[in-house]
Protein backbone atom coordinates (compact mmCIF):
# COMPACT_ATOMS: atom_id res chain seq x y z
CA UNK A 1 23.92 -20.63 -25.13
CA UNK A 2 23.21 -18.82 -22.18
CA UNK A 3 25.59 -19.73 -19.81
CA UNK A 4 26.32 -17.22 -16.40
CA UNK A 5 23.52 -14.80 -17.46
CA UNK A 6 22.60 -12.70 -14.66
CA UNK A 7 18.48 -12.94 -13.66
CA UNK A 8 16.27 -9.76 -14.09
CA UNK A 9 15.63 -7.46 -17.04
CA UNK A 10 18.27 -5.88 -18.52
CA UNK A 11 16.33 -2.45 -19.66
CA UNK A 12 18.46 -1.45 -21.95
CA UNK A 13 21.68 -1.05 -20.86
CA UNK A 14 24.99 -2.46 -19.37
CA UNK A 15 24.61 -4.65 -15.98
CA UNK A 16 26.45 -1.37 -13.87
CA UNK A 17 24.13 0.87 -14.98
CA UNK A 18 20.88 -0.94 -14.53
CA UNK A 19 22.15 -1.83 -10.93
CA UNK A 20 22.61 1.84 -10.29
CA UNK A 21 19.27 2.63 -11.60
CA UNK A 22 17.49 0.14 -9.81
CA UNK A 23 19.01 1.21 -7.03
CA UNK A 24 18.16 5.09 -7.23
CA UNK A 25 14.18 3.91 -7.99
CA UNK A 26 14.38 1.78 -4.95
CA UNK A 27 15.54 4.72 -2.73
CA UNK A 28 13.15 6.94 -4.53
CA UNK A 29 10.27 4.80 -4.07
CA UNK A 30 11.09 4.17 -0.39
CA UNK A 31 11.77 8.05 0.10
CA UNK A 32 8.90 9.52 -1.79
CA UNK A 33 5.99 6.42 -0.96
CA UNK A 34 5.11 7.12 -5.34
CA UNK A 35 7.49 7.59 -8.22
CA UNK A 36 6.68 7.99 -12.25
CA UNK A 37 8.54 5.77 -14.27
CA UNK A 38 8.08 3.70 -17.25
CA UNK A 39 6.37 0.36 -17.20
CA UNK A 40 9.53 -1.79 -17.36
CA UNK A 41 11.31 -0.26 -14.56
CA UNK A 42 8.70 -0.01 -12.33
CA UNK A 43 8.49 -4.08 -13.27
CA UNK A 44 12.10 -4.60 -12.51
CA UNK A 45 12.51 -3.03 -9.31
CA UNK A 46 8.90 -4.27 -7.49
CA UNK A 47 10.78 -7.90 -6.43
CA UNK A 48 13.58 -5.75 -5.12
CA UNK A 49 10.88 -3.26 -3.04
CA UNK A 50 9.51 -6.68 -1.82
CA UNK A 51 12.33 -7.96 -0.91
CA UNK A 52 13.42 -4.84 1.27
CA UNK A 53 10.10 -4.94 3.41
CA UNK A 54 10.44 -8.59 3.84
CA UNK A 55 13.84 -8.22 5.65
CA UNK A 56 12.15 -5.16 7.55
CA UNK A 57 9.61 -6.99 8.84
CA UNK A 58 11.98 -9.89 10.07
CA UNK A 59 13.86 -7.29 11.61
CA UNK A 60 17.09 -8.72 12.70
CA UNK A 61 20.83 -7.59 12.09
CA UNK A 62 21.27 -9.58 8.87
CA UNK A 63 18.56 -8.76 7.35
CA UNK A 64 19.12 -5.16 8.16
CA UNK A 65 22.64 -5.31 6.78
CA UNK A 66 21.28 -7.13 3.60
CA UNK A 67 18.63 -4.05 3.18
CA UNK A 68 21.94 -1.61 3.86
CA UNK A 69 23.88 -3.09 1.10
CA UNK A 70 20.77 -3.18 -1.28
CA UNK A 71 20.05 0.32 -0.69
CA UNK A 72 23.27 1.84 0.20
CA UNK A 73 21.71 4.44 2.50
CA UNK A 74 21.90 3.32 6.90
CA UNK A 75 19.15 6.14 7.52
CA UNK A 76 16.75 5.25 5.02
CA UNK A 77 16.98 1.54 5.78
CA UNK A 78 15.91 2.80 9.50
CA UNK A 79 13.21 4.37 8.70
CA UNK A 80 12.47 1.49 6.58
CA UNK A 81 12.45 -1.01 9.48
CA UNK A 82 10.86 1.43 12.10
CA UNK A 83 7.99 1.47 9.67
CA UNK A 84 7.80 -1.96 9.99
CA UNK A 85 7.88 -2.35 13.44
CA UNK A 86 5.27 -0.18 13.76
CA UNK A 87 3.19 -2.46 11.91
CA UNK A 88 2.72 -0.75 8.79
CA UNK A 89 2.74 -4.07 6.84
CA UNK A 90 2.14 -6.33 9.46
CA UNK A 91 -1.21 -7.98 8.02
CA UNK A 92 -0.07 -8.10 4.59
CA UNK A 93 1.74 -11.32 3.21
CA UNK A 94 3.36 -9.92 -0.37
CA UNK A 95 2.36 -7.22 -2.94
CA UNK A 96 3.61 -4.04 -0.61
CA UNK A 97 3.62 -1.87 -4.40
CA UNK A 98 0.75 -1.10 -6.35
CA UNK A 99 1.69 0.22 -10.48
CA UNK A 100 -1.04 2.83 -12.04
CA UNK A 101 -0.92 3.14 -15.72
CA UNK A 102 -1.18 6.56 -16.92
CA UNK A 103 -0.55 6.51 -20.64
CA UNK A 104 2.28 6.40 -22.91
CA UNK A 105 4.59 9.47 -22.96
CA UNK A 106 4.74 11.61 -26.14
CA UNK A 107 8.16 11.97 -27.18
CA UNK A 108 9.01 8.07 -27.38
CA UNK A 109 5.47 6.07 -27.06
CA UNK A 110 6.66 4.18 -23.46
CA UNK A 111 4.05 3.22 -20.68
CA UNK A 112 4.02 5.83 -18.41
CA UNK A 113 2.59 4.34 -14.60
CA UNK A 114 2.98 5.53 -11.09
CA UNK A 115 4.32 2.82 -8.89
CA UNK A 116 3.79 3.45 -5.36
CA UNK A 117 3.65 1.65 -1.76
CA UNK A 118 0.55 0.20 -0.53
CA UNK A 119 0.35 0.99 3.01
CA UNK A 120 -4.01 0.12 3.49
CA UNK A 121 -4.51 -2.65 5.73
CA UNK A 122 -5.80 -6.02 3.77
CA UNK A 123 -9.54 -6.56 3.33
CA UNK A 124 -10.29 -10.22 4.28
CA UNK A 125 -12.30 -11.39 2.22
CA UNK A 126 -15.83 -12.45 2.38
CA UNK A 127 -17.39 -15.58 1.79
CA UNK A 128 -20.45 -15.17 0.57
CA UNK A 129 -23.75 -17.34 1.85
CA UNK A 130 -25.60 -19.27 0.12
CA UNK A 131 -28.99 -19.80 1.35
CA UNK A 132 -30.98 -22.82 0.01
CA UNK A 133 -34.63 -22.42 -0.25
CA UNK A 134 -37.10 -25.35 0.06
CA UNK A 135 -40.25 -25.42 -1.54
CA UNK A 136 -42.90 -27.78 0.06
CA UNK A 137 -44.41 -29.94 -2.32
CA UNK A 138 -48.62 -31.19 -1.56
């Protein structure tokens, strides 16, 4: 049975470590805008990236203390939320990270990918016309 499992994927290790790990990509992706990783942790830690910008761009103390104790660091989580006041994902509803694939690394076979912030403003997209053309009929 599967009673008081914690959510998420476990990749591989003990529950401490794969908090502190998540944690460290988190700061690293937030620091550095694009990290290399392998496929599964760039998975694990995009709701938790999401998250983060979501409480940025509400912008109030909670959320800002919620963001401190999820990335442990007061000065990145301000530069975090000045970013967001500035509007740097105002437009965009969800999906602030984008993952590359690169290939699979030599030594073990893993899915190498770049995961990185997408800071382009959304294209709105385009209906496109449809124009109905009448033939006349003698």
């Amino acid at each position: 049975m599967r009673h008081n499992k914690k959510k998420g994927m476990k990749l591989g290790t003990d529950a401490s470590h794969t908090k502190a790990m998540k944690k460290s990509l988190v700061q690293a992706i937030f620091t550095h805008d694009r990290i290399k990783t392998i496929e599964s942790r760039a998975k694990a830690i995009r709701p938790d990236v999401d998250k983060i910008i979501t409480w940025a761009k509400k912008g109030d103390l909670a959320s800002r203390r919620l963001a401190i104790a999820k990335l442990g660091d007061k000065e990145l989580v301000r530069e975090i939320f000045e970013k967001a006041e500035q509007g740097m994902w105002a437009d965009r509803q969800g999906g602030y990270t984008r993952i590359m694939k690169l290939g699979r690394r030599k030594g073990d076979n893993a899915e190498i990918v770049i995961i990185e912030l997408v800071t382009e403003p959304v294209q709105k997209k385009v209906q496109p016309t449809v124009t109905k053309v009448e033939e006349d009929a003698e």
